[in-house]
C-alpha atoms as a PDB file:
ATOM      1  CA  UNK A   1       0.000   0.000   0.000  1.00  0.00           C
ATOM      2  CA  UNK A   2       1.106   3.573  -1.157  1.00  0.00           C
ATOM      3  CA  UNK A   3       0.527   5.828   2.030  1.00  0.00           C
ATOM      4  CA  UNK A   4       0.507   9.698   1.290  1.00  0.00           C
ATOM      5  CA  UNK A   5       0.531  12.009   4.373  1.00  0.00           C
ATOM      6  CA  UNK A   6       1.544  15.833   4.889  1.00  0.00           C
ATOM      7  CA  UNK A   7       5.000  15.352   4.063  1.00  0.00           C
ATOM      8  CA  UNK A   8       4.821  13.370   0.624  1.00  0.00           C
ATOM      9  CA  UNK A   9       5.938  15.389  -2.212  1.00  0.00           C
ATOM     10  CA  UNK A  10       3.534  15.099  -5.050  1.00  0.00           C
ATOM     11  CA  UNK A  11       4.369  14.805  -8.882  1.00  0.00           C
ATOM     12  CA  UNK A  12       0.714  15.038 -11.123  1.00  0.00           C
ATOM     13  CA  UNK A  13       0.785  13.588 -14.609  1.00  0.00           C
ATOM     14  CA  UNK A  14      -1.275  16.365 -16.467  1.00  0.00           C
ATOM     15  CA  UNK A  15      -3.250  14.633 -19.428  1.00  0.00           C
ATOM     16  CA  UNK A  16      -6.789  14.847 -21.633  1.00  0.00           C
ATOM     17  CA  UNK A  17      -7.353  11.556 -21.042  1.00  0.00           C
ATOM     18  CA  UNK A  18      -5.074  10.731 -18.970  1.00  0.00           C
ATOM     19  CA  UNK A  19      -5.912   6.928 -18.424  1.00  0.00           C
ATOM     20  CA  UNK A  20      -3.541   5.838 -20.998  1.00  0.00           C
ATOM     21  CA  UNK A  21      -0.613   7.159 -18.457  1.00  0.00           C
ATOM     22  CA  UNK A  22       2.092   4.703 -17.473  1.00  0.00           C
ATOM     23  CA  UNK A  23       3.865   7.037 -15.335  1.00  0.00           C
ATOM     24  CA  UNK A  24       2.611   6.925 -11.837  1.00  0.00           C
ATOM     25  CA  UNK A  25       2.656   3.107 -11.666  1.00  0.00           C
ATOM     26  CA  UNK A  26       6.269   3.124 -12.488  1.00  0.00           C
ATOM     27  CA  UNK A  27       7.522   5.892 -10.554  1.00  0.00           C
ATOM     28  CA  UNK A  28       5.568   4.755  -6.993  1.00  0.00           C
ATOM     29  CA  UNK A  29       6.836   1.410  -7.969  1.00  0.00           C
ATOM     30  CA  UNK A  30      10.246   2.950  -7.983  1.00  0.00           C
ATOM     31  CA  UNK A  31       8.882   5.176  -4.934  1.00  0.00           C
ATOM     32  CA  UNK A  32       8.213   2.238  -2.995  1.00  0.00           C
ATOM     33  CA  UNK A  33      11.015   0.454  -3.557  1.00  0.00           C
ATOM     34  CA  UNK A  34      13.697   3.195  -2.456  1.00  0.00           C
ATOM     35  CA  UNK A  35      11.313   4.369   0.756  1.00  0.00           C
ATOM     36  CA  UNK A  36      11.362   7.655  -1.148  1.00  0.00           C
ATOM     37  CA  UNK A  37       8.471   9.613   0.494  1.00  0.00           C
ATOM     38  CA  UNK A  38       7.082  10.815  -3.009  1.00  0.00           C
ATOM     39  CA  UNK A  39       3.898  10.107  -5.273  1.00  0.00           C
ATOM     40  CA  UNK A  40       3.241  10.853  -8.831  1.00  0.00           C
ATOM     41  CA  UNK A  41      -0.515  11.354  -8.914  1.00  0.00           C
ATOM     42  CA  UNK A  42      -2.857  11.080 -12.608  1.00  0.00           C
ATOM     43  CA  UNK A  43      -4.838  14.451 -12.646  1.00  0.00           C
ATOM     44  CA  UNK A  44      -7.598  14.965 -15.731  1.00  0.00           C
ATOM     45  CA  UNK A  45      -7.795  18.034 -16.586  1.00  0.00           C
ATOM     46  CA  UNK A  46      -9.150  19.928 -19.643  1.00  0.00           C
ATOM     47  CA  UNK A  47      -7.005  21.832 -21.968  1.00  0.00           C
ATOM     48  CA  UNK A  48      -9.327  25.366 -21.270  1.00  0.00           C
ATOM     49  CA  UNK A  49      -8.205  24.787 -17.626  1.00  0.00           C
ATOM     50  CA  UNK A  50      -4.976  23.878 -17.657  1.00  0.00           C
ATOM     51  CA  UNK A  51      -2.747  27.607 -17.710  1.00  0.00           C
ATOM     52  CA  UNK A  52      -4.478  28.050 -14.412  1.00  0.00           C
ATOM     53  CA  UNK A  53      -4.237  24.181 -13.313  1.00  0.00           C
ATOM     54  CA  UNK A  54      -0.466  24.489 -13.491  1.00  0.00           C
ATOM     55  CA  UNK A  55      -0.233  27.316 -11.711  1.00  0.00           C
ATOM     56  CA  UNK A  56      -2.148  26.380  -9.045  1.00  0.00           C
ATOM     57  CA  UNK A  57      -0.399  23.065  -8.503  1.00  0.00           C
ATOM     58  CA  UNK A  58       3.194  24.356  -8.860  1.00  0.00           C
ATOM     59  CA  UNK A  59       2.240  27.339  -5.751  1.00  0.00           C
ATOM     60  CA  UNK A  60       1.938  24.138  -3.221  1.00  0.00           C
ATOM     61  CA  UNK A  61       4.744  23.753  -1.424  1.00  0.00           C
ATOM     62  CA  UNK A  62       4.918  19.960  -1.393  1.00  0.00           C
ATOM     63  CA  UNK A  63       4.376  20.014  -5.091  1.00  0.00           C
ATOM     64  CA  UNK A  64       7.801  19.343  -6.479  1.00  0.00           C
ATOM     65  CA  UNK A  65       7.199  19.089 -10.643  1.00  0.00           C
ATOM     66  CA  UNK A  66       4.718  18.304 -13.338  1.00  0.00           C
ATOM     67  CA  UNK A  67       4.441  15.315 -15.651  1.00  0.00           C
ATOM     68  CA  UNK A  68       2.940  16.460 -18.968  1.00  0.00           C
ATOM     69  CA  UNK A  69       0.968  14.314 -21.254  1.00  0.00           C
ATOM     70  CA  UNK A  70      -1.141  14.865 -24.839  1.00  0.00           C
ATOM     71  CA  UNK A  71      -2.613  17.059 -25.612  1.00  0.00           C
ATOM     72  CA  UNK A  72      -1.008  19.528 -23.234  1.00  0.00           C
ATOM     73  CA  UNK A  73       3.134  19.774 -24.469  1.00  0.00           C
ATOM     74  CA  UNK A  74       2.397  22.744 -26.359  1.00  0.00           C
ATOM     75  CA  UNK A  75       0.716  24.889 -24.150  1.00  0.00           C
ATOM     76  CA  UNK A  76       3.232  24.754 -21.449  1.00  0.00           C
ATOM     77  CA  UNK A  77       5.225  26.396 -23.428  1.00  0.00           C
ATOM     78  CA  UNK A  78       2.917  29.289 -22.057  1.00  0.00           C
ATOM     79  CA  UNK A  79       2.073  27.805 -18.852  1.00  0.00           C
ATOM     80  CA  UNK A  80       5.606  28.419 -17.612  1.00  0.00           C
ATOM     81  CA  UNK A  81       8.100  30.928 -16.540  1.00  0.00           C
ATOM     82  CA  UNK A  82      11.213  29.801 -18.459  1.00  0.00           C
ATOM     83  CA  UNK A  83      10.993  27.385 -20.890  1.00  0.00           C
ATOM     84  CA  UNK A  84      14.568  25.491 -21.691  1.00  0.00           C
ATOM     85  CA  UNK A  85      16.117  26.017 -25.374  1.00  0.00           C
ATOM     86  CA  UNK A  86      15.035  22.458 -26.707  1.00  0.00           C
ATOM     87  CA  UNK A  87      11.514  23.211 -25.538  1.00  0.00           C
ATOM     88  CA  UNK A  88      11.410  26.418 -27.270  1.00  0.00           C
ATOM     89  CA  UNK A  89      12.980  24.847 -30.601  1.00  0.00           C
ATOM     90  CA  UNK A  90      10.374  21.978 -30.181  1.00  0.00           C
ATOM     91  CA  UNK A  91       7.987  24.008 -29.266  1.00  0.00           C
ATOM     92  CA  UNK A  92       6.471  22.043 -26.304  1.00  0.00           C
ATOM     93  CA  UNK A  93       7.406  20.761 -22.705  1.00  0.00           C
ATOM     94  CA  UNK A  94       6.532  17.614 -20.717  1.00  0.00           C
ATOM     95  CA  UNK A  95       8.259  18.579 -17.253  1.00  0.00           C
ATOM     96  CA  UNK A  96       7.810  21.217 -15.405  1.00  0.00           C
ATOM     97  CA  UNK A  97      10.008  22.234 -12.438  1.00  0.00           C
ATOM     98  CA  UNK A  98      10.706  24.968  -9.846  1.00  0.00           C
ATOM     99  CA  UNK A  99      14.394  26.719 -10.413  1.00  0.00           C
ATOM    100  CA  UNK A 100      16.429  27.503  -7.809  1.00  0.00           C
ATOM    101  CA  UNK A 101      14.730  30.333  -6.232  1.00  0.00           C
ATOM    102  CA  UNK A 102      11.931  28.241  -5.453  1.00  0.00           C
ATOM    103  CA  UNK A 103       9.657  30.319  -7.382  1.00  0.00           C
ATOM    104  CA  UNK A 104      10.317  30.172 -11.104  1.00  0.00           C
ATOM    105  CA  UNK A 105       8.509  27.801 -13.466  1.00  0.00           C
ATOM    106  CA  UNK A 106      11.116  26.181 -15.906  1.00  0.00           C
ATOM    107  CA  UNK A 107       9.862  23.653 -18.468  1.00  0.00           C
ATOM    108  CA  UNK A 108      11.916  21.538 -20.421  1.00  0.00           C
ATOM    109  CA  UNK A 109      11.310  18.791 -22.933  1.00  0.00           C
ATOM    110  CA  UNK A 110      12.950  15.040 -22.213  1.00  0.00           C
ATOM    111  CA  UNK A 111      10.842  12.814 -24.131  1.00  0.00           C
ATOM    112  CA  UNK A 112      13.678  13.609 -27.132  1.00  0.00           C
ATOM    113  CA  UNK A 113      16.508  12.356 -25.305  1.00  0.00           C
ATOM    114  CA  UNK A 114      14.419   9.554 -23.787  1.00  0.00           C
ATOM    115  CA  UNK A 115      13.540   8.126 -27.443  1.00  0.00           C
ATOM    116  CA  UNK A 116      17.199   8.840 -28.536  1.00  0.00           C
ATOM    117  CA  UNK A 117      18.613   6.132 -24.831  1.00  0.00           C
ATOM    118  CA  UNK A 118      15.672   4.371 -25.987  1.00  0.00           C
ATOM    119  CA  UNK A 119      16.786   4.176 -29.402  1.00  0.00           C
ATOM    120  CA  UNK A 120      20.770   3.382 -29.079  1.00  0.00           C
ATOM    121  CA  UNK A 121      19.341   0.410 -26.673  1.00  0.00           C
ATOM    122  CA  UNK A 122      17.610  -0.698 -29.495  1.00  0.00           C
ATOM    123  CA  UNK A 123      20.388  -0.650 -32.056  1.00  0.00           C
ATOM    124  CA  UNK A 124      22.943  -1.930 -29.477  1.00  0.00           C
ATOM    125  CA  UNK A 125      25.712  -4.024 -31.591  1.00  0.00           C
ATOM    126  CA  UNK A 126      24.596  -2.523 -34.766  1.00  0.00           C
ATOM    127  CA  UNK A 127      25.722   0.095 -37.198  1.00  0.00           C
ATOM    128  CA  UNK A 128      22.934   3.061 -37.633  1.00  0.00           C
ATOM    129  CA  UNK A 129      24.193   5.528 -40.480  1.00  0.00           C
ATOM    130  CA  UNK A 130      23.929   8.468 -39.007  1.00  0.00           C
ATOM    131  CA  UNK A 131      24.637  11.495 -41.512  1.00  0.00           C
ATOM    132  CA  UNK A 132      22.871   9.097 -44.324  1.00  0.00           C
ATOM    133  CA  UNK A 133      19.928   8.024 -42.786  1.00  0.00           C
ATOM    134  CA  UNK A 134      16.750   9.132 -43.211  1.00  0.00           C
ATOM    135  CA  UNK A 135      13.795   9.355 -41.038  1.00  0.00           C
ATOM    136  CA  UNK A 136      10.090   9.904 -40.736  1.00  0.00           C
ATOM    137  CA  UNK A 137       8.165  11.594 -37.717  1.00  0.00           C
ATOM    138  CA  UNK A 138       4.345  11.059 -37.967  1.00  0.00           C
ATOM    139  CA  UNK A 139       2.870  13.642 -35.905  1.00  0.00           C
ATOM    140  CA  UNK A 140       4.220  17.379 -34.690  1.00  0.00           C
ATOM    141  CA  UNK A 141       2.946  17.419 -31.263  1.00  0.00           C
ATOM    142  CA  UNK A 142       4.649  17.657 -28.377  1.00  0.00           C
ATOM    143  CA  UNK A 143       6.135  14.089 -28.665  1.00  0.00           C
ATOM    144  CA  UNK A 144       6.710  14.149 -32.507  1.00  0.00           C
ATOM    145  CA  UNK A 145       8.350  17.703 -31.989  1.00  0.00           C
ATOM    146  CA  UNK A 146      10.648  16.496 -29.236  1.00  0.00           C
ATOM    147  CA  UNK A 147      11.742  13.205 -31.648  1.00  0.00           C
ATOM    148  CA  UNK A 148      12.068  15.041 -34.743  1.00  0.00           C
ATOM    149  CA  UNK A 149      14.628  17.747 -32.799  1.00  0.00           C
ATOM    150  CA  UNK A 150      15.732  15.235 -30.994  1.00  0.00           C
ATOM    151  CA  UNK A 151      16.967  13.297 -34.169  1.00  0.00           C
ATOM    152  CA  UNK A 152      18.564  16.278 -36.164  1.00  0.00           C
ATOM    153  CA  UNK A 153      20.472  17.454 -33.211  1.00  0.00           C
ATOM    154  CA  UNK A 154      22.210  13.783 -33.188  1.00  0.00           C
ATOM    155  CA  UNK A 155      22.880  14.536 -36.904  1.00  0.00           C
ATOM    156  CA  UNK A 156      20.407  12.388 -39.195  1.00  0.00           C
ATOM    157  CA  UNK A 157      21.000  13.355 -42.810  1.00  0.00           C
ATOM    158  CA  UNK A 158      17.504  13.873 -43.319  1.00  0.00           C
ATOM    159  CA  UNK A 159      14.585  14.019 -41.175  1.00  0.00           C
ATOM    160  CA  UNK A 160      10.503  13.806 -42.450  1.00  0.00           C
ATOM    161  CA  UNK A 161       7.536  15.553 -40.825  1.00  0.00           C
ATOM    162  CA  UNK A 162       4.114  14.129 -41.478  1.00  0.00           C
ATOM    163  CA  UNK A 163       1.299  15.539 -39.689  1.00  0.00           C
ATOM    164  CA  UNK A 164      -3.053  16.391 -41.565  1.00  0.00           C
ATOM    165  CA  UNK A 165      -2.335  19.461 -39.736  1.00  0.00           C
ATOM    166  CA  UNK A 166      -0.274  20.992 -42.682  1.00  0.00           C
ATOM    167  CA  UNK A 167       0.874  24.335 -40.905  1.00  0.00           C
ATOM    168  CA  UNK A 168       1.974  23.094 -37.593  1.00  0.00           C
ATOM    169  CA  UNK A 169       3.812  20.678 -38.977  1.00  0.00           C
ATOM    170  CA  UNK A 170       5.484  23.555 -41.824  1.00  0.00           C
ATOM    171  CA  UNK A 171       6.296  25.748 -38.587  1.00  0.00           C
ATOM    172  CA  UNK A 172       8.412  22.966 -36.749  1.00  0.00           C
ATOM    173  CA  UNK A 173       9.861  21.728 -40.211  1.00  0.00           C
ATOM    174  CA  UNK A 174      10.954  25.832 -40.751  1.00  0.00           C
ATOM    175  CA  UNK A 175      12.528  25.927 -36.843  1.00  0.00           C
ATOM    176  CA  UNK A 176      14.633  22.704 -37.167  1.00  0.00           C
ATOM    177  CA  UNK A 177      16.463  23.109 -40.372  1.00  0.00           C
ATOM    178  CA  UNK A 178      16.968  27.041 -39.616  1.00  0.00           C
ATOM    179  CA  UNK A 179      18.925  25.536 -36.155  1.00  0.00           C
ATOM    180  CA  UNK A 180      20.374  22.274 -37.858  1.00  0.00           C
ATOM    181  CA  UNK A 181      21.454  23.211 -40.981  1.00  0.00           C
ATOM    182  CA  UNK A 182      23.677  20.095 -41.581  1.00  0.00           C
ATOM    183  CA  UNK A 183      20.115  17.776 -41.700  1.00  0.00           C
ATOM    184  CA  UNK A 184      17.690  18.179 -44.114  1.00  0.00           C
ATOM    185  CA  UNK A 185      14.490  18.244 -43.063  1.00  0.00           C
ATOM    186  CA  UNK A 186      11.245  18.229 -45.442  1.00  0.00           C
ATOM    187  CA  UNK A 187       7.223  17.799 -45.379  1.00  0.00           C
ATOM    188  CA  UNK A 188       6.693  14.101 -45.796  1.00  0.00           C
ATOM    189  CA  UNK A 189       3.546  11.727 -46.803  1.00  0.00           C
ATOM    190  CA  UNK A 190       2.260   9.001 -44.466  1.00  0.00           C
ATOM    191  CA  UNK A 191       4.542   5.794 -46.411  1.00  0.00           C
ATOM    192  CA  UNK A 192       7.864   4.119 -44.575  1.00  0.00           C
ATOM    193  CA  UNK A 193       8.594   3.432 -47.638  1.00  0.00           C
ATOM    194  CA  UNK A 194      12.758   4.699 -48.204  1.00  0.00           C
ATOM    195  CA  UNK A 195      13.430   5.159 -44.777  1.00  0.00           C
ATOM    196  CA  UNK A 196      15.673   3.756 -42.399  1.00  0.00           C
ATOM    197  CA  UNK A 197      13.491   4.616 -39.055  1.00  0.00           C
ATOM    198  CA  UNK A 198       9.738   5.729 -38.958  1.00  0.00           C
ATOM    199  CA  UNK A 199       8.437   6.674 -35.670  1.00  0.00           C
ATOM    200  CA  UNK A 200       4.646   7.242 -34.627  1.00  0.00           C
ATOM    201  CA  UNK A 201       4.284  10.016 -32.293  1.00  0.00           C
ATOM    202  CA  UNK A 202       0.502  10.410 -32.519  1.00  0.00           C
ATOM    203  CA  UNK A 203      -2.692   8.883 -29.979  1.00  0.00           C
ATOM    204  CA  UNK A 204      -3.423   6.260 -32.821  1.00  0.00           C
ATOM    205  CA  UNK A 205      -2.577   2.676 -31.167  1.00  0.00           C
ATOM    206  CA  UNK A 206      -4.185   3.668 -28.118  1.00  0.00           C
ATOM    207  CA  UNK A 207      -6.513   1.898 -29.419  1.00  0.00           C
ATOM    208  CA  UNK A 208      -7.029  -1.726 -30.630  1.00  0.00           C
ATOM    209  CA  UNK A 209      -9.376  -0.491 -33.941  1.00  0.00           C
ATOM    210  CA  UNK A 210      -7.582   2.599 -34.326  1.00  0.00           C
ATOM    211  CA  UNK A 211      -5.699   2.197 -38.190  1.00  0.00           C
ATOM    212  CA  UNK A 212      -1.953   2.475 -38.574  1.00  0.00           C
ATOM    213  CA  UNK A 213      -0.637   6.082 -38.890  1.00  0.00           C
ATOM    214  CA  UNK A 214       0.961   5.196 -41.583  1.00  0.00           C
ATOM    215  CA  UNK A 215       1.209   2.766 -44.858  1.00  0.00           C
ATOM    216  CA  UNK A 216       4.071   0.073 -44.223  1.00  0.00           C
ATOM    217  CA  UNK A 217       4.025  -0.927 -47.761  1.00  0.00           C
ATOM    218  CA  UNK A 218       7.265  -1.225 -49.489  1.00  0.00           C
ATOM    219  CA  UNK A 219       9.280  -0.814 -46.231  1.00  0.00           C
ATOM    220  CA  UNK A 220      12.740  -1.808 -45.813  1.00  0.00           C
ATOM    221  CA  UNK A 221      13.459  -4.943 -43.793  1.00  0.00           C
ATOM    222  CA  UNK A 222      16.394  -3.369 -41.835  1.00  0.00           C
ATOM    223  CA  UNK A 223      14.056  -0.220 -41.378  1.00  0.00           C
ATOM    224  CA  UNK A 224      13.352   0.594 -37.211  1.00  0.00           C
ATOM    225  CA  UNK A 225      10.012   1.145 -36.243  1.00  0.00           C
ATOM    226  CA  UNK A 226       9.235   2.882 -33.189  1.00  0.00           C
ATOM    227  CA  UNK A 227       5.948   3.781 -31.619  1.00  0.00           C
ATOM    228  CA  UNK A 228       5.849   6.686 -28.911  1.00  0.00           C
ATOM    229  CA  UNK A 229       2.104   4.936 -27.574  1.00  0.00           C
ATOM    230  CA  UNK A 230       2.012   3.902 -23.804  1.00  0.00           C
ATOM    231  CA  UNK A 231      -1.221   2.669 -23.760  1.00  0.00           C
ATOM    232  CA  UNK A 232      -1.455  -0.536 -25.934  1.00  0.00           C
ATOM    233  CA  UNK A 233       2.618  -1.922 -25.756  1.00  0.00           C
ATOM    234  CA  UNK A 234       2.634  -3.891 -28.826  1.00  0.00           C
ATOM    235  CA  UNK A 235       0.266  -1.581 -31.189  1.00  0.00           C
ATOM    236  CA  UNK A 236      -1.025  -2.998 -34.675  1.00  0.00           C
ATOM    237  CA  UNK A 237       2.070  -1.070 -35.902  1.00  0.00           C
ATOM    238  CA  UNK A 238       4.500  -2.811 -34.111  1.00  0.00           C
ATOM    239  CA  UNK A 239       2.625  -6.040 -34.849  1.00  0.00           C
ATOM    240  CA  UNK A 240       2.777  -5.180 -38.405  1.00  0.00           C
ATOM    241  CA  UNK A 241       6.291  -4.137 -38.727  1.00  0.00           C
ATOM    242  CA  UNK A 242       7.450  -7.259 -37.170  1.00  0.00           C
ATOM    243  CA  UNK A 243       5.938  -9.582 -39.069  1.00  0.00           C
ATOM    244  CA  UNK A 244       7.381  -7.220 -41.775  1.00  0.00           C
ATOM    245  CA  UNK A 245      10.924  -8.352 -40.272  1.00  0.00           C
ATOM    246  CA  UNK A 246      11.544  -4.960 -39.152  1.00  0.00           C
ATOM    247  CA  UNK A 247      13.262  -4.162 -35.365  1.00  0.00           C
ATOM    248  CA  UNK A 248      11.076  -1.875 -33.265  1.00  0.00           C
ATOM    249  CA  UNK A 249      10.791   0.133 -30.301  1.00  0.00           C
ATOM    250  CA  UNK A 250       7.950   0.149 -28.049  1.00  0.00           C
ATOM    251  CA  UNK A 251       6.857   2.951 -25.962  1.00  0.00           C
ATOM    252  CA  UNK A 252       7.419   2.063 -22.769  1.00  0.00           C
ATOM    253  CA  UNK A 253      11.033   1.758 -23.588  1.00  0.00           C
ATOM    254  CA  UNK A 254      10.718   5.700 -24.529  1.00  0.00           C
ATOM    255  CA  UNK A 255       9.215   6.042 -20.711  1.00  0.00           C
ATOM    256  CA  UNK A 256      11.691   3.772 -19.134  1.00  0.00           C
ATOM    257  CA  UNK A 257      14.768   6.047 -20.615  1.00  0.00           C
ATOM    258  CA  UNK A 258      12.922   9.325 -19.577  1.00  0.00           C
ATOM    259  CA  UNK A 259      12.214   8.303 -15.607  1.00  0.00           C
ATOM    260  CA  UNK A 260      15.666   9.111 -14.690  1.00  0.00           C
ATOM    261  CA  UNK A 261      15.806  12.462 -16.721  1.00  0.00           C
ATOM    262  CA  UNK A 262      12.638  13.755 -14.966  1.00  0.00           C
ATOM    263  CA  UNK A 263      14.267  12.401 -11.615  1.00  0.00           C
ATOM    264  CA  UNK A 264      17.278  14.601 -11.973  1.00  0.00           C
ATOM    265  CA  UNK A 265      14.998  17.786 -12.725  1.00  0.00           C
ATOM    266  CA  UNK A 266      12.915  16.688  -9.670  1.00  0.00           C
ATOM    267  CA  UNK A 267      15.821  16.640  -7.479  1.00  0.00           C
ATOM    268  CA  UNK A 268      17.438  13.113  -7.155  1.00  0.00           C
ATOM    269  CA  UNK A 269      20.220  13.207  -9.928  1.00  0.00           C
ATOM    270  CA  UNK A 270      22.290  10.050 -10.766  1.00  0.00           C
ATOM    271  CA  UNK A 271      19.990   7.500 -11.114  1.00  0.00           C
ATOM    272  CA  UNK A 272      19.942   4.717 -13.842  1.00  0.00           C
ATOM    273  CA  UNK A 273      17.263   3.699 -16.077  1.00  0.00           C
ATOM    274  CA  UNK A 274      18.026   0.084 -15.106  1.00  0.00           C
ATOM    275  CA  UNK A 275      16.636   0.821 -11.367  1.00  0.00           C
ATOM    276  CA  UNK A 276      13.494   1.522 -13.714  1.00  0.00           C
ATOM    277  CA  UNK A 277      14.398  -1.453 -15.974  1.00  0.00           C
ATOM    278  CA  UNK A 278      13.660  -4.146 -13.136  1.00  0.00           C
ATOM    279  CA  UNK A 279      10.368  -2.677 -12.848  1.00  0.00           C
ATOM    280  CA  UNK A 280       9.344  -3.401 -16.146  1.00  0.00           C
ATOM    281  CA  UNK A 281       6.792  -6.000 -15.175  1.00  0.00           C
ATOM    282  CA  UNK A 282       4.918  -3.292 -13.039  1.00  0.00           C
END
């Protein structure tokens, strides 16, 4: 049994839903484990109320961060007092934090470098061609954002955006190859066809009926396919792409490489995602 009392410091995971969230069974898992007097909490809230929800929260004194999930990355951009560099050049945030003075709101973006650990654990004792590979991001939310910067600051020749909403997706392409001018980075169509790693970053997979994001005709065997979903772990696209004979990354290994990054801005630095790792079956 999870016991909260007046000295528990509470993390909420912000999402619209939120029941797809992961997060606060693997973090009081971890919680528990340590006798770390700390909860992460699942709070619904709307995106019309969640400027003021944020603010609200962060002004408790035994709230110690935010957890952001869809649909609310982008906005807290806004919600917050200092956003970092990658969240401004993605244009979204999933963790929010108090700086040093106790007072200032800094948000920052992980879920980037959590796909990227997720990613090298996935092509351990393998060869990924860098400067000559090419990738495709479906969706430019907060989680396609994060990947698609994420990807072209580790220097992937060329980097896809596919998203139905045409002018969001222009904006981030126009921000990433004005700051990474050695990638090139384009408007794509929903096909893996010709790349070497496709990634889905958008709610479809959550779930069971829900049609693949994109077509996997004419894939490349040796092509990665990764899926940022939480909710469902092996989504029809996985499914798909395996039988395919393709490698792929599931979501929750995404989540597992991001626990200790939020840690760290939460205040316990140093901690490896294999203490998450064992947890797995939680």
């Amino acid at each position: 049994m999870l016991e909260i009392s007046g000295t528990t410091r509470i993390f909420p995971v912000i999402g619209w839903p939120v029941e797809q969230v992961k997060a606060p069974a693997l973090f009081n898992a971890y919680f528990k484990r340590h006798d770390i007097d700390a909860r992460v909490v699942p709070l619904k809230i709307a995106p019309a109320s969640y400027i003021a929800a944020v603010r609200l929260l962060m002004a408790a004194e035994n709230v110690g961060g935010i957890l952001v999930s869809i649909p609310h990355k982008p906005m807290s951009v806004e919600a917050v007092d200092q956003p970092t560099s990658r969240a401004v050049l993605a244009g979204a945030c999933n963790a929010i934090y108090k700086g040093a003075d106790g007072h200032t709101l800094i948000g920052d973006l992980i879920d980037g470098e959590g796909f990227i650990r997720a990613f090298d654990r996935t092509c351990a004792g393998t060869r990924f061609d860098w400067p000559h590979a090419r990738a495709l991001v479906v969706g430019s939310g907060g989680v396609g954002c994060a990947v698609a910067a994420a990807l072209a600051a580790r220097g992937i020749g060329h980097v896809a955006i596919y998203d139905t909403r045409i002018e969001q997706a222009e904006a981030l392409r126009q921000r990433l190859q004005k700051t990474f001018s050695t990638t090139e980075v384009s408007i794509g169509t929903p096909s893996a066809e010709g790349y070497d790693l496709v990634v889905n970053s958008t709610p479809l997979g959550m779930a069971e009926d829900d049609p693949l994001p994109f077509d996997l005709n004419g894939i490349k065997s040796s092509c990665i396919v990764a899926d940022c979903g939480m909710k469902i772990e092996m989504t029809r696209l996985l499914v798909e792409a395996q039988r395919q004979g393709c490698r792929i990354q599931k979501g929750r290994e995404m989540m597992i490489e991001q626990a200790p990054l939020y840690l760290e801005l939460f205040g316990w630095p140093g901690v490896s995602s294999d203490a998450f790792r064992a947890l797995e079956a939680i």
